[in-house]
N, C-alpha and C. Protein backbone atom coordinates (compact mmCIF):
# COMPACT_ATOMS: atom_id res chain seq x y z
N UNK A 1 35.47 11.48 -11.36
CA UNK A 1 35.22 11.36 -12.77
C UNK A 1 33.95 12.15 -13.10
N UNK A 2 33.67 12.88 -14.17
CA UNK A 2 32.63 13.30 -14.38
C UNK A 2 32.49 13.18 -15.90
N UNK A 3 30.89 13.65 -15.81
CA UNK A 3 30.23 12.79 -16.91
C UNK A 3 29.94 14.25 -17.98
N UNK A 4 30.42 13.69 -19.45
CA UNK A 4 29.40 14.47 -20.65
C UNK A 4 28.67 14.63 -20.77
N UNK A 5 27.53 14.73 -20.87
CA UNK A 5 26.08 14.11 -22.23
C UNK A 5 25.63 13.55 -21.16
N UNK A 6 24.64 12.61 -21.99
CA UNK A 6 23.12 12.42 -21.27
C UNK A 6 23.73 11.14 -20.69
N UNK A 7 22.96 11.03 -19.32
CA UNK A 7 23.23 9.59 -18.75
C UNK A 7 22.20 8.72 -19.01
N UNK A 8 20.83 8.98 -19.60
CA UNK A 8 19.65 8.03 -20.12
C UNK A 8 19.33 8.81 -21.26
N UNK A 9 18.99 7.82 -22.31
CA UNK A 9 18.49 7.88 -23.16
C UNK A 9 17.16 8.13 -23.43
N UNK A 10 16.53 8.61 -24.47
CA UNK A 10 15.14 8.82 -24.41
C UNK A 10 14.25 8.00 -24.17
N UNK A 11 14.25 6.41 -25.01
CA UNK A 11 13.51 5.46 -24.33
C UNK A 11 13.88 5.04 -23.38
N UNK A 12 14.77 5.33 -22.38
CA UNK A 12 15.37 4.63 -20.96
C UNK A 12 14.03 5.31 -19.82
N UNK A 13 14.04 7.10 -20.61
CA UNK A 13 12.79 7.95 -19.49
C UNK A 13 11.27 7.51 -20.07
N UNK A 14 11.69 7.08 -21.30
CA UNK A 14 10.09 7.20 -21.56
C UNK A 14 9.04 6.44 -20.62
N UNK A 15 9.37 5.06 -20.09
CA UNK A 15 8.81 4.39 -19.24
C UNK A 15 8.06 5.37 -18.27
N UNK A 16 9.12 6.08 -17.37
CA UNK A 16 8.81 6.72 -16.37
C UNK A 16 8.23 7.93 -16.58
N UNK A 17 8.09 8.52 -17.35
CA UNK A 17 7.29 9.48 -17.81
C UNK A 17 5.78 9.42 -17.16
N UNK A 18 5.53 10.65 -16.10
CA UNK A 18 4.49 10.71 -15.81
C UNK A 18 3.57 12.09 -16.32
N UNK A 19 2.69 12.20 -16.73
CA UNK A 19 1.28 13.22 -16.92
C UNK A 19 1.61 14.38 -15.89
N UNK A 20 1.29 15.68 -16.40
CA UNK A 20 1.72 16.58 -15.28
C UNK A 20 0.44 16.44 -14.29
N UNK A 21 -0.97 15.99 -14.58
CA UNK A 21 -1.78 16.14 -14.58
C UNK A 21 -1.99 14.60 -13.28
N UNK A 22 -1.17 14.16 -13.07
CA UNK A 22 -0.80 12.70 -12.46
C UNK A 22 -1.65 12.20 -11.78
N UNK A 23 -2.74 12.46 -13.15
CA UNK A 23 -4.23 11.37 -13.29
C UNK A 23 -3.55 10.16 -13.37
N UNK A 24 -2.87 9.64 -14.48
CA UNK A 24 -2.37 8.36 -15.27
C UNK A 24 -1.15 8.35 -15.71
N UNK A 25 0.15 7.57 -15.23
CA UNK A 25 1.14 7.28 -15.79
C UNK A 25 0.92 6.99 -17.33
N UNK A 26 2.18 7.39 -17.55
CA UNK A 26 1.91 6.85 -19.59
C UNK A 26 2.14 5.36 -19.54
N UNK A 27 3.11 4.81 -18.89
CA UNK A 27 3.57 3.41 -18.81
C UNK A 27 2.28 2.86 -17.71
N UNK A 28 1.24 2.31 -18.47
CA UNK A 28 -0.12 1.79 -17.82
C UNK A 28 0.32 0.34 -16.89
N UNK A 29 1.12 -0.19 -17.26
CA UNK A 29 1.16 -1.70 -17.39
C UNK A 29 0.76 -2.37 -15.82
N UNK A 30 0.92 -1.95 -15.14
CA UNK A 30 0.41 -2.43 -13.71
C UNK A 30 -0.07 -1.50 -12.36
N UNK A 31 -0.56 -0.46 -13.21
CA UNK A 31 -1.52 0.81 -12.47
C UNK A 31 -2.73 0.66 -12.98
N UNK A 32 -3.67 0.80 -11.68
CA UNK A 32 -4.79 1.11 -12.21
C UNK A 32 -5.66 2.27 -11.17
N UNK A 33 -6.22 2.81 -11.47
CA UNK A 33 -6.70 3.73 -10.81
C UNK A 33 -7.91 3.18 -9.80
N UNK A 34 -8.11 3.82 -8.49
CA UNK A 34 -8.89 2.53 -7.45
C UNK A 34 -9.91 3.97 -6.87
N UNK A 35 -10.76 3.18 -6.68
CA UNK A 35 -11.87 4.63 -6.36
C UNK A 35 -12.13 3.95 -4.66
N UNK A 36 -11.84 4.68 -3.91
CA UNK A 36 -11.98 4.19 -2.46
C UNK A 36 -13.55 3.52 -2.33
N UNK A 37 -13.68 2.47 -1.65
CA UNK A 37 -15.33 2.69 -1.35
C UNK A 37 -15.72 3.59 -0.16
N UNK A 38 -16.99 3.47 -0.59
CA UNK A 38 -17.67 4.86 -0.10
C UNK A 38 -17.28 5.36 1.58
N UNK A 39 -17.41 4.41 2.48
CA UNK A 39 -16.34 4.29 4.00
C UNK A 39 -16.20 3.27 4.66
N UNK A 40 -15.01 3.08 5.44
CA UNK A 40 -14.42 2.20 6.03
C UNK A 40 -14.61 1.03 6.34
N UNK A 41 -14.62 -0.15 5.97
CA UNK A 41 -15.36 -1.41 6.05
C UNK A 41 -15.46 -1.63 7.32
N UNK A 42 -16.71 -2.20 7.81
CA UNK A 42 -16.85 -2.68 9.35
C UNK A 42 -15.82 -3.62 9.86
N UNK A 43 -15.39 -4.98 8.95
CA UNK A 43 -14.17 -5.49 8.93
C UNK A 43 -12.94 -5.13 9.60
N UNK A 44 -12.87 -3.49 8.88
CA UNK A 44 -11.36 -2.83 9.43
C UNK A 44 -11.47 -3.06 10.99
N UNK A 45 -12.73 -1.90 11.29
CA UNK A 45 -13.13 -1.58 12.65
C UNK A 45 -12.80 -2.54 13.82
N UNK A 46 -13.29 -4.40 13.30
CA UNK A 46 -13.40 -5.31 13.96
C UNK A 46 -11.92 -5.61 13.97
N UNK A 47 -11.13 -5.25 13.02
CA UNK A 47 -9.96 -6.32 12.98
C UNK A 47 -8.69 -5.18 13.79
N UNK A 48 -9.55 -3.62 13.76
CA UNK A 48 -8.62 -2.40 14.73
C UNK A 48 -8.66 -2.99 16.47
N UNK A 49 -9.89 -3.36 16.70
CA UNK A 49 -10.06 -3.15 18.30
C UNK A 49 -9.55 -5.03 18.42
N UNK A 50 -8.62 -6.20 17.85
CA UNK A 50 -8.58 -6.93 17.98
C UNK A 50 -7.14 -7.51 18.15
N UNK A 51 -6.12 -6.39 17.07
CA UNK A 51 -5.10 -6.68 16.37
C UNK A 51 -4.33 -5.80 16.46
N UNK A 52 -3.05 -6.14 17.45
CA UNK A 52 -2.60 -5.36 18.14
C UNK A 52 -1.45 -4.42 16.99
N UNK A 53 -1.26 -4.70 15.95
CA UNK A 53 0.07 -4.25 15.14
C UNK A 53 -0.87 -3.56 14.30
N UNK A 54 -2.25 -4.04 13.96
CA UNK A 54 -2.87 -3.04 12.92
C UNK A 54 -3.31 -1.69 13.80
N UNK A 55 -3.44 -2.15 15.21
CA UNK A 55 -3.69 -1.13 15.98
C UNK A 55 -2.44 0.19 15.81
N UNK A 56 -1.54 -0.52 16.41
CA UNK A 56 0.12 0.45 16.76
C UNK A 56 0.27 1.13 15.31
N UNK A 57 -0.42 0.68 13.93
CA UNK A 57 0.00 1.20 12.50
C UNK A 57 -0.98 2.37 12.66
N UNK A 58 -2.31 2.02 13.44
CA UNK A 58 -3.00 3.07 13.17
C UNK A 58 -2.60 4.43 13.59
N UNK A 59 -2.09 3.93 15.01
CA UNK A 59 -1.79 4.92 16.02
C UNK A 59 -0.76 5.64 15.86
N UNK A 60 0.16 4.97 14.81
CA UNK A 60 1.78 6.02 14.26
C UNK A 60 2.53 5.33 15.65
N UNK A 61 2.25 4.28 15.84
CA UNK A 61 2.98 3.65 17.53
C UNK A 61 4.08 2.67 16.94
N UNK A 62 4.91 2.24 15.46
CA UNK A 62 5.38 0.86 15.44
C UNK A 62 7.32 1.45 15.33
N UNK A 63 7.66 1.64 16.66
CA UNK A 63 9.38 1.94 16.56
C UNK A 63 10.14 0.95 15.59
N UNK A 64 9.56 -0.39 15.34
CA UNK A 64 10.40 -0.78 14.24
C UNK A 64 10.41 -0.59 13.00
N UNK A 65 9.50 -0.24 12.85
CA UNK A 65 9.26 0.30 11.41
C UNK A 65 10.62 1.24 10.52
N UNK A 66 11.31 0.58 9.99
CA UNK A 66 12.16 1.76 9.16
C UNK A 66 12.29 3.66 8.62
N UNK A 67 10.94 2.92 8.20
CA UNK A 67 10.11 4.50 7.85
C UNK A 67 9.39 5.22 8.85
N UNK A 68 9.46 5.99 9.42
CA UNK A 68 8.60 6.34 9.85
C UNK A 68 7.78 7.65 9.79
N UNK A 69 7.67 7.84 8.22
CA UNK A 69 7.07 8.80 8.16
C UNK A 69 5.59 8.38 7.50
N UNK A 70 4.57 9.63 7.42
CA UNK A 70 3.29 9.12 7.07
C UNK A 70 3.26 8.31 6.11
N UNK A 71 3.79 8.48 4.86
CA UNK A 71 4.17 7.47 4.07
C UNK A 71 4.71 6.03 4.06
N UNK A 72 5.19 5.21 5.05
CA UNK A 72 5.66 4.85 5.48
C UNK A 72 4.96 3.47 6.28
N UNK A 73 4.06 4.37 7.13
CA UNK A 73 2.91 4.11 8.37
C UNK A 73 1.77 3.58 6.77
N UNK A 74 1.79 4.42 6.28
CA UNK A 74 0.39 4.13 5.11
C UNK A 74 1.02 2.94 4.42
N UNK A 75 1.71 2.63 4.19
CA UNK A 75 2.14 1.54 3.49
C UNK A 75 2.39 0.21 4.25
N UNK A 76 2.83 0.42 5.13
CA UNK A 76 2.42 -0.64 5.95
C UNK A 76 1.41 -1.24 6.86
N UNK A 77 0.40 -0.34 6.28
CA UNK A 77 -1.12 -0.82 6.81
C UNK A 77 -1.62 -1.11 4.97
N UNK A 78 -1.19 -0.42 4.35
CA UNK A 78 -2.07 -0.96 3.08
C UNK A 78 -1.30 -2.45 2.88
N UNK A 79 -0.61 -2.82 2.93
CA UNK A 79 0.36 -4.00 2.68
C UNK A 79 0.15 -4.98 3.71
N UNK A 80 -0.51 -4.91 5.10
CA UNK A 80 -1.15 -5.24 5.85
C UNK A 80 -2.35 -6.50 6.02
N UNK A 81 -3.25 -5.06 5.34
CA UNK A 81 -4.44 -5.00 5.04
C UNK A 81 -4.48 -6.09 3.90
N UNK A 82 -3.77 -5.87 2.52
CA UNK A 82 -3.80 -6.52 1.48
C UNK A 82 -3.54 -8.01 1.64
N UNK A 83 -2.69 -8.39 2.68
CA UNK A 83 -2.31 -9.50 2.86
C UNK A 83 -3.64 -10.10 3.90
N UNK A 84 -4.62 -9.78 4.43
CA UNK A 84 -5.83 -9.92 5.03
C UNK A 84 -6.55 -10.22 4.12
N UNK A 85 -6.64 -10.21 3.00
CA UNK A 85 -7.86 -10.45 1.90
C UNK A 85 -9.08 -8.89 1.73
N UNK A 86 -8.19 -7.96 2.34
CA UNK A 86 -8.95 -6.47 2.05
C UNK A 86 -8.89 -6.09 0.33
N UNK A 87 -9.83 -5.73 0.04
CA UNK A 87 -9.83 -5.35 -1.36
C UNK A 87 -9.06 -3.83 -1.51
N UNK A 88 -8.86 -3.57 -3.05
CA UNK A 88 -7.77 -2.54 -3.14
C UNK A 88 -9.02 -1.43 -2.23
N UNK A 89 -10.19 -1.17 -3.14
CA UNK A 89 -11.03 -0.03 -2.68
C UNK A 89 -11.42 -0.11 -1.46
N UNK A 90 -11.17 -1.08 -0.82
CA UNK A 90 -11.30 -1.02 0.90
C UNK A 90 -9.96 -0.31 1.64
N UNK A 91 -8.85 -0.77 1.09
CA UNK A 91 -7.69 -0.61 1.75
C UNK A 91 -7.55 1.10 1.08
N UNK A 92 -7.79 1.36 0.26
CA UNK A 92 -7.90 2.75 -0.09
C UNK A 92 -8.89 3.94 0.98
N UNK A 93 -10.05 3.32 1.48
CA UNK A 93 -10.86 4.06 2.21
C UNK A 93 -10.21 3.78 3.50
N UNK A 94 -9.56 2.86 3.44
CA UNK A 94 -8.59 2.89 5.58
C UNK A 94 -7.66 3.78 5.23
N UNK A 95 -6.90 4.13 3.97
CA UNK A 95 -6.26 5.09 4.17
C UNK A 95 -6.60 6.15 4.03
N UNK A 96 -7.31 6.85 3.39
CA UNK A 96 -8.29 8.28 3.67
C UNK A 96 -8.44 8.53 5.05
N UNK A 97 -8.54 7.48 6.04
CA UNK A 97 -9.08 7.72 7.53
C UNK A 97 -8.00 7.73 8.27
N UNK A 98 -7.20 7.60 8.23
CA UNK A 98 -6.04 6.64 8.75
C UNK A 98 -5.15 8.17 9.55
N UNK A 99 -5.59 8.16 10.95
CA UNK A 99 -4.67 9.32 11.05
C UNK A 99 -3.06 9.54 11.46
N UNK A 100 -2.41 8.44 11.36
CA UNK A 100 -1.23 8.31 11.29
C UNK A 100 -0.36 8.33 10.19
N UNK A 101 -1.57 8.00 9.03
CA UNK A 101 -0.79 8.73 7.41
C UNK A 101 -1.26 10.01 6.89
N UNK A 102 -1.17 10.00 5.56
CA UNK A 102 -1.44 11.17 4.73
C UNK A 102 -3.07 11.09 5.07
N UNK A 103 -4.13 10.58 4.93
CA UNK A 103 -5.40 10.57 5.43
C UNK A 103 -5.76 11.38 4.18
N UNK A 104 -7.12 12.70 4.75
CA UNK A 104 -8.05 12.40 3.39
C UNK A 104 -6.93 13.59 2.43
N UNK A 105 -5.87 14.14 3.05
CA UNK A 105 -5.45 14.99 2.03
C UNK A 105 -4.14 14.22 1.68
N UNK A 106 -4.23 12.87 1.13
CA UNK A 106 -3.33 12.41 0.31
C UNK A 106 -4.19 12.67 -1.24
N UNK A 107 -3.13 12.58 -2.07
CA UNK A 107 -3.37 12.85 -3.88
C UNK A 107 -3.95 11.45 -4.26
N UNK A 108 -5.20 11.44 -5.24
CA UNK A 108 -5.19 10.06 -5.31
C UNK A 108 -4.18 9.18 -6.06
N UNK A 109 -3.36 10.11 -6.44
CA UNK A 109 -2.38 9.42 -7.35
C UNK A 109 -1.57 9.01 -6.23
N UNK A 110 -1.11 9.31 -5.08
CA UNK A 110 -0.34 8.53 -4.00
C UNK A 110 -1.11 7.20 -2.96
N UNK A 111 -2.06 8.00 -3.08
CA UNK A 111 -3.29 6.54 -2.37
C UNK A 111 -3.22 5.48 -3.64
N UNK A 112 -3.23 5.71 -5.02
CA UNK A 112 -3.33 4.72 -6.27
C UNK A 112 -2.13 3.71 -6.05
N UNK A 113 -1.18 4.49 -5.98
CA UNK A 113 0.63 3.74 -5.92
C UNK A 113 0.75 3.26 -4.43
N UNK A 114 0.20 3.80 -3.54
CA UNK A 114 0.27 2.82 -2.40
C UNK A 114 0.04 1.84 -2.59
N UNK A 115 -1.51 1.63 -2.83
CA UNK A 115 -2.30 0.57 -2.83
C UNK A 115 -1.57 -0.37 -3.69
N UNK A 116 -1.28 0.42 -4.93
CA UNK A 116 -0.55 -0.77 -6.33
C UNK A 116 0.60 -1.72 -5.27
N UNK A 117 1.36 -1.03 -4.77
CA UNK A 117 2.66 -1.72 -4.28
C UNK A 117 2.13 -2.59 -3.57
N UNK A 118 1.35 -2.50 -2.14
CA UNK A 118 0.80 -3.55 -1.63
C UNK A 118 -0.09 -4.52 -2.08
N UNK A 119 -0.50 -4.56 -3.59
CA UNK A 119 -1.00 -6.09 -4.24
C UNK A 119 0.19 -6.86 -5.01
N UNK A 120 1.28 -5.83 -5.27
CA UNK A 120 2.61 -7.02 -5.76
C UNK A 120 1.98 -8.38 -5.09
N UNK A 121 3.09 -9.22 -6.35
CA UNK A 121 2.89 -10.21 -5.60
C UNK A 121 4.64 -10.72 -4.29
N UNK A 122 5.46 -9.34 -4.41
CA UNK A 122 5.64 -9.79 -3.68
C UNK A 122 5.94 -9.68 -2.34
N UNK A 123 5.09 -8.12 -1.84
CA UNK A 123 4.68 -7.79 -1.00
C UNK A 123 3.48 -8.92 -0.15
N UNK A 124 3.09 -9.41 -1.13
CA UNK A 124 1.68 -9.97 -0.96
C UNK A 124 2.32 -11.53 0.15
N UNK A 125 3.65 -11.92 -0.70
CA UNK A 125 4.02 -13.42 0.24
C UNK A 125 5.10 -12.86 1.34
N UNK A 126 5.44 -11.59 1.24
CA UNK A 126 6.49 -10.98 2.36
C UNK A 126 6.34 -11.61 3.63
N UNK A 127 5.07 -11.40 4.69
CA UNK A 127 5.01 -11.52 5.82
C UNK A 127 3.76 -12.41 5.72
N UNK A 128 3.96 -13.72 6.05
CA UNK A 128 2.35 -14.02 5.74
C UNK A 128 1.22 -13.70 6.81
N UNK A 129 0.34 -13.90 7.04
CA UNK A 129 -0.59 -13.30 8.47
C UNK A 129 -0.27 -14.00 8.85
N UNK A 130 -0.04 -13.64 10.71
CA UNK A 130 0.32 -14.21 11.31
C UNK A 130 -1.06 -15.21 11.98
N UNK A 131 -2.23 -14.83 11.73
CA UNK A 131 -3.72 -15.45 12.44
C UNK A 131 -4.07 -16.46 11.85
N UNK A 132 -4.01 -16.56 10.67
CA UNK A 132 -3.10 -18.00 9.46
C UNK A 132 -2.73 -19.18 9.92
N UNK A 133 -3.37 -20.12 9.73
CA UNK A 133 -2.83 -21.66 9.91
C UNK A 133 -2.59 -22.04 9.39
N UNK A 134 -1.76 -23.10 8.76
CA UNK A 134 -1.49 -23.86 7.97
C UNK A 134 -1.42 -24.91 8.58
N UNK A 135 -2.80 -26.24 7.99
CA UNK A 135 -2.98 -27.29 9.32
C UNK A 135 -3.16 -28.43 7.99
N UNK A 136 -1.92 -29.62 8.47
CA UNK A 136 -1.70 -30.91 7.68
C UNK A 136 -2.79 -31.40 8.21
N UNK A 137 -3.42 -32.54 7.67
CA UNK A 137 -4.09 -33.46 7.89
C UNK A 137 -3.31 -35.22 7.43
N UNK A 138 -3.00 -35.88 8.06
CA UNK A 138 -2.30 -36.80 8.01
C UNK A 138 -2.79 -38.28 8.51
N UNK A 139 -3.83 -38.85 7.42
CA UNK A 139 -4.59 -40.14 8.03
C UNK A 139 -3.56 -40.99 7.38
N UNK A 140 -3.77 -42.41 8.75
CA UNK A 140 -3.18 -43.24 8.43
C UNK A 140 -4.18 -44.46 8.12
């Protein structure tokens, strides 16, 4: 079967409409632009030489991973990370460093949308940490 005419309408693209300039989506509603901090939180460092899966993300080492391209690897350390209580501009400066992803020559507009996806909320309850307790207390 094939098609006539337009398959979306003008307000169907307008949403997605991005800036050639892809400083800023036009559709703002849950982007925000994240300025890395200045470098790598000591945090990361401590939680690299400790943690064996943030390790294997660093290293481009995780065969289960679906994706496995730099993109891929970066997102599942920012999504990671986020679920650690790392702030966006922290998790932004692990990926600048990060030599198993895009590192410092990603666009910040792709480091911005990384980061965005991994504060969803529902990326955020996906996998909970596994270092995480959840401990009843039960007096009788």
């Amino acid at each position: 079967m094939t098609h006539h005419g337009p398959r979306y309408t003008i307000n169907e693209l307008a949403g997605r409409f991005v800036d050639c300039n892809l400083s800023q989506p036009v559709n703002q509603k849950s982007r925000t632009e994240v300025t890395p901090a200045a470098e790598v939180p000591v945090k990361f460092w401590s939680l690299l030489n400790r943690d064996r899966k943030i390790r294997a993300t660093w290293d481009g080492n995780r065969p289960e991973l679906r994706d496995q391209s730099r993109s891929g690897f970066d997102q599942s350390m920012a999504s990671s990370l986020a679920r650690r209580g790392f702030s966006k501009r922290e998790v932004s400066a692990v990926l600048r460093e990060m030599p198993s992803g895009k590192g410092a020559a990603a666009h910040p507009a792709y480091v911005n949308l990384t980061v965005a996806k991994a504060f969803t909320p529902r990326t955020m309850s996906a996998n909970p940490v596994p270092d995480q307790l959840n401990i009843v207390l039960i007096v009788f």
